[in-house]
Protein backbone atom coordinates (compact mmCIF):
# COMPACT_ATOMS: atom_id res chain seq x y z
CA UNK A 1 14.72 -145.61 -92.84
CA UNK A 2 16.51 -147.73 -90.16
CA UNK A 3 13.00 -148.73 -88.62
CA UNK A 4 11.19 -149.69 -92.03
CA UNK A 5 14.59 -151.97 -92.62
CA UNK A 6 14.25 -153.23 -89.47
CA UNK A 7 10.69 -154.05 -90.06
CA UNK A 8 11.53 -155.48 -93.90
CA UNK A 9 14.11 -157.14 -91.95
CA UNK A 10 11.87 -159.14 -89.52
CA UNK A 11 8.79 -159.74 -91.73
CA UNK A 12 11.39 -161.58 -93.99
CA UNK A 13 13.40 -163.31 -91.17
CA UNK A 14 9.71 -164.65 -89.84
CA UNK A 15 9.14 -165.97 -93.55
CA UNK A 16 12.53 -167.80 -93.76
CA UNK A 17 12.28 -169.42 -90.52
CA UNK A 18 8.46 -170.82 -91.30
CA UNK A 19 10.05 -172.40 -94.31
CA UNK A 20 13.15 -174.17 -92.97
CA UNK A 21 14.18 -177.12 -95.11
CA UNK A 22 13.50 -174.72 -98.02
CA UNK A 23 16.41 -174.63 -100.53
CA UNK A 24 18.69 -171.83 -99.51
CA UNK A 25 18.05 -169.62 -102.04
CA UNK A 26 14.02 -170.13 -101.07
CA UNK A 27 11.97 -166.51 -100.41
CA UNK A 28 14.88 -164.10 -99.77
CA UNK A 29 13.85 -161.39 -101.76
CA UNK A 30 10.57 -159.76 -100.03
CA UNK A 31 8.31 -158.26 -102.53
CA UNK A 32 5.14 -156.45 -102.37
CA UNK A 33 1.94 -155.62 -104.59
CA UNK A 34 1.71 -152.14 -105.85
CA UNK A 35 -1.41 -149.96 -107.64
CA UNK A 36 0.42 -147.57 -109.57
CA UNK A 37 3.63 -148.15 -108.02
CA UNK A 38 2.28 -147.72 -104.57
CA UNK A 39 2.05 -150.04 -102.12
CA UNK A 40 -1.25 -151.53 -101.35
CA UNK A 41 -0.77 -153.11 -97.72
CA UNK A 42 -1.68 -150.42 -95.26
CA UNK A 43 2.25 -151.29 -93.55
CA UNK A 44 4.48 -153.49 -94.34
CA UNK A 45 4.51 -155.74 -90.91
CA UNK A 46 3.03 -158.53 -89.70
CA UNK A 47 -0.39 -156.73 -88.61
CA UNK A 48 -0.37 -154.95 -92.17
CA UNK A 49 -3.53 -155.42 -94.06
CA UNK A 50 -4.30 -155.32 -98.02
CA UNK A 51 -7.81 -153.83 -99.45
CA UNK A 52 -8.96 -152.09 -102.09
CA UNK A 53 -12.33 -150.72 -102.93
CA UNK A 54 -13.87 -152.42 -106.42
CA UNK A 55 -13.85 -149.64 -108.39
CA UNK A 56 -10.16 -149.37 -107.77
CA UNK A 57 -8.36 -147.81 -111.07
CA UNK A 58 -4.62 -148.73 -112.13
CA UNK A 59 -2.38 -151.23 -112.81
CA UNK A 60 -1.43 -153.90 -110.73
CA UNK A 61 2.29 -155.06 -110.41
CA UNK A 62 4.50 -157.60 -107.81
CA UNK A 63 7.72 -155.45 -107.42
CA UNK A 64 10.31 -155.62 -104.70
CA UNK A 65 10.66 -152.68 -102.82
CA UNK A 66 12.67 -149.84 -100.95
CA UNK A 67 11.06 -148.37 -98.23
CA UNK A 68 11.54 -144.87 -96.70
CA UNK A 69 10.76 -143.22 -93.55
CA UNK A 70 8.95 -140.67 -94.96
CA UNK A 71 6.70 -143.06 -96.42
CA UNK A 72 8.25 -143.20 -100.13
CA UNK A 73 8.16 -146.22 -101.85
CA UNK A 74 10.87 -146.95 -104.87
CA UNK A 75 9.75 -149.74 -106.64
CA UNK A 76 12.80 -152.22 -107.85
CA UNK A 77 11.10 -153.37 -111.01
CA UNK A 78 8.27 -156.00 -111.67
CA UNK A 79 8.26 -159.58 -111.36
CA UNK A 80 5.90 -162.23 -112.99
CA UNK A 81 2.66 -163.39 -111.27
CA UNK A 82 -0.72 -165.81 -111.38
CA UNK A 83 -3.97 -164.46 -109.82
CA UNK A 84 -7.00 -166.49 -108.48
CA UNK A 85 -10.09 -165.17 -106.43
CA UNK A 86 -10.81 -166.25 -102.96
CA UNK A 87 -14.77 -166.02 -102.88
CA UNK A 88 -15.83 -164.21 -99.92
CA UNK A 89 -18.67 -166.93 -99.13
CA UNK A 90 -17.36 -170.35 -99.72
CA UNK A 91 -13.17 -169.41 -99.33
CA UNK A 92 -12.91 -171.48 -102.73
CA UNK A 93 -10.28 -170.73 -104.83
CA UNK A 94 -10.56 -170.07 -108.69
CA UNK A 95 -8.26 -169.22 -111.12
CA UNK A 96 -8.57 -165.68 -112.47
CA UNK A 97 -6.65 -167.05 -115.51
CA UNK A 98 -4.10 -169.01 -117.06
CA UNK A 99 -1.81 -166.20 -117.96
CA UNK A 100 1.19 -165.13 -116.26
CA UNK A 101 1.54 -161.12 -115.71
CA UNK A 102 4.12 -158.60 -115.45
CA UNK A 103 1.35 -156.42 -114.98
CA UNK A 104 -2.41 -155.81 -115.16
CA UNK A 105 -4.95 -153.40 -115.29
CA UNK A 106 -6.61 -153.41 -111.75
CA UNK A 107 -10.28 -153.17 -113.50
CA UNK A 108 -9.95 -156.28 -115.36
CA UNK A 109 -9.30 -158.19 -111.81
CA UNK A 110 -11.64 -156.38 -109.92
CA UNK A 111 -14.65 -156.41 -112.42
CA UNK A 112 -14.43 -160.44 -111.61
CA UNK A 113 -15.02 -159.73 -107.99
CA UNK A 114 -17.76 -159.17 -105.45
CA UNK A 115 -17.42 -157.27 -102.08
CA UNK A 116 -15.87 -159.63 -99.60
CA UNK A 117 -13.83 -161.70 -102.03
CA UNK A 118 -9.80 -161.44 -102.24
CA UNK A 119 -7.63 -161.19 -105.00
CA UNK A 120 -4.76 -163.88 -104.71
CA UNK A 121 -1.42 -162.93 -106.08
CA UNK A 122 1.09 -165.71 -107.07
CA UNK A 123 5.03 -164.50 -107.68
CA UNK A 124 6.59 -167.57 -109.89
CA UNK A 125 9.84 -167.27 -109.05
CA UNK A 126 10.96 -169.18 -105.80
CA UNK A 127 12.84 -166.25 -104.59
CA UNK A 128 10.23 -164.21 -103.57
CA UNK A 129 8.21 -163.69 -100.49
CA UNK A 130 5.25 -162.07 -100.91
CA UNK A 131 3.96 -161.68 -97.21
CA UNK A 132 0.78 -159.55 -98.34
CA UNK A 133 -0.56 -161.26 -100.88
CA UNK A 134 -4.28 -161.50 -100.54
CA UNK A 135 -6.20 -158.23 -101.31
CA UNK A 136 -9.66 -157.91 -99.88
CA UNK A 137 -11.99 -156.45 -102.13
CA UNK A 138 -14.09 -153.44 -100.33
């Protein structure tokens, strides 16, 4: 447990001192996106990388997290979101839609995608890092 802190720890250090002259309160709380209440970066560090295949199934949520060292993950309860699609040719952005989510069915994202674009998650709230939040689509 004392090494996934640690990691937690730095990823969210790193993240605080890239935005200095931030308002204190600015990204403290590091978050993460979950499928099903499981994490979908491969490790939460630096190197970690987000993908997901496009037939994917579940429902999508921006949680913080507690982190074990036997690889359990205790979600700490969802927080609200945007989404927009990176296409995997041009990089453009585009807005997946308007709404703001709690949650979302992973289908309904991932049915808008093609193989080499990302899905683009947004937190709202100016408290939250979210480090990994670009998912490549497989």
């Amino acid at each position: 447990m004392k090494s996934l802190k640690a990691i937690l720890f730095l990823v969210c250090l790193g993240s605080g001192i890239l935005l200095l002259g931030q308002k204190d309160n600015d990204f403290r709380n590091c978050t993460a996106i979950l499928l099903n209440n499981k994490l979908v970066v491969n490790e939460y560090s630096p190197e970690g990388k987000c993908t997901l295949l496009a037939d994917a199934k579940g429902t999508f949520t921006v949680q913080p997290v507690s982190l074990y060292d036997d690889g359990k993950v205790e979600p700490q309860g969802k927080r609200r979101f945007k989404i927009v699609i990176r296409d995997g040719n041009s990089k453009t952005l585009y807005s997946f839609s308007d709404k703001i989510y709690e949650e979302i069915e992973a289908s309904k994202v991932l049915s808008s995608c093609k193989k080499g674009d990302s899905v683009v998650f947004i937190t709202l709230d100016r408290d939250l890092a979210l480090p990994h939040n670009e998912v490549l689509v497989q």
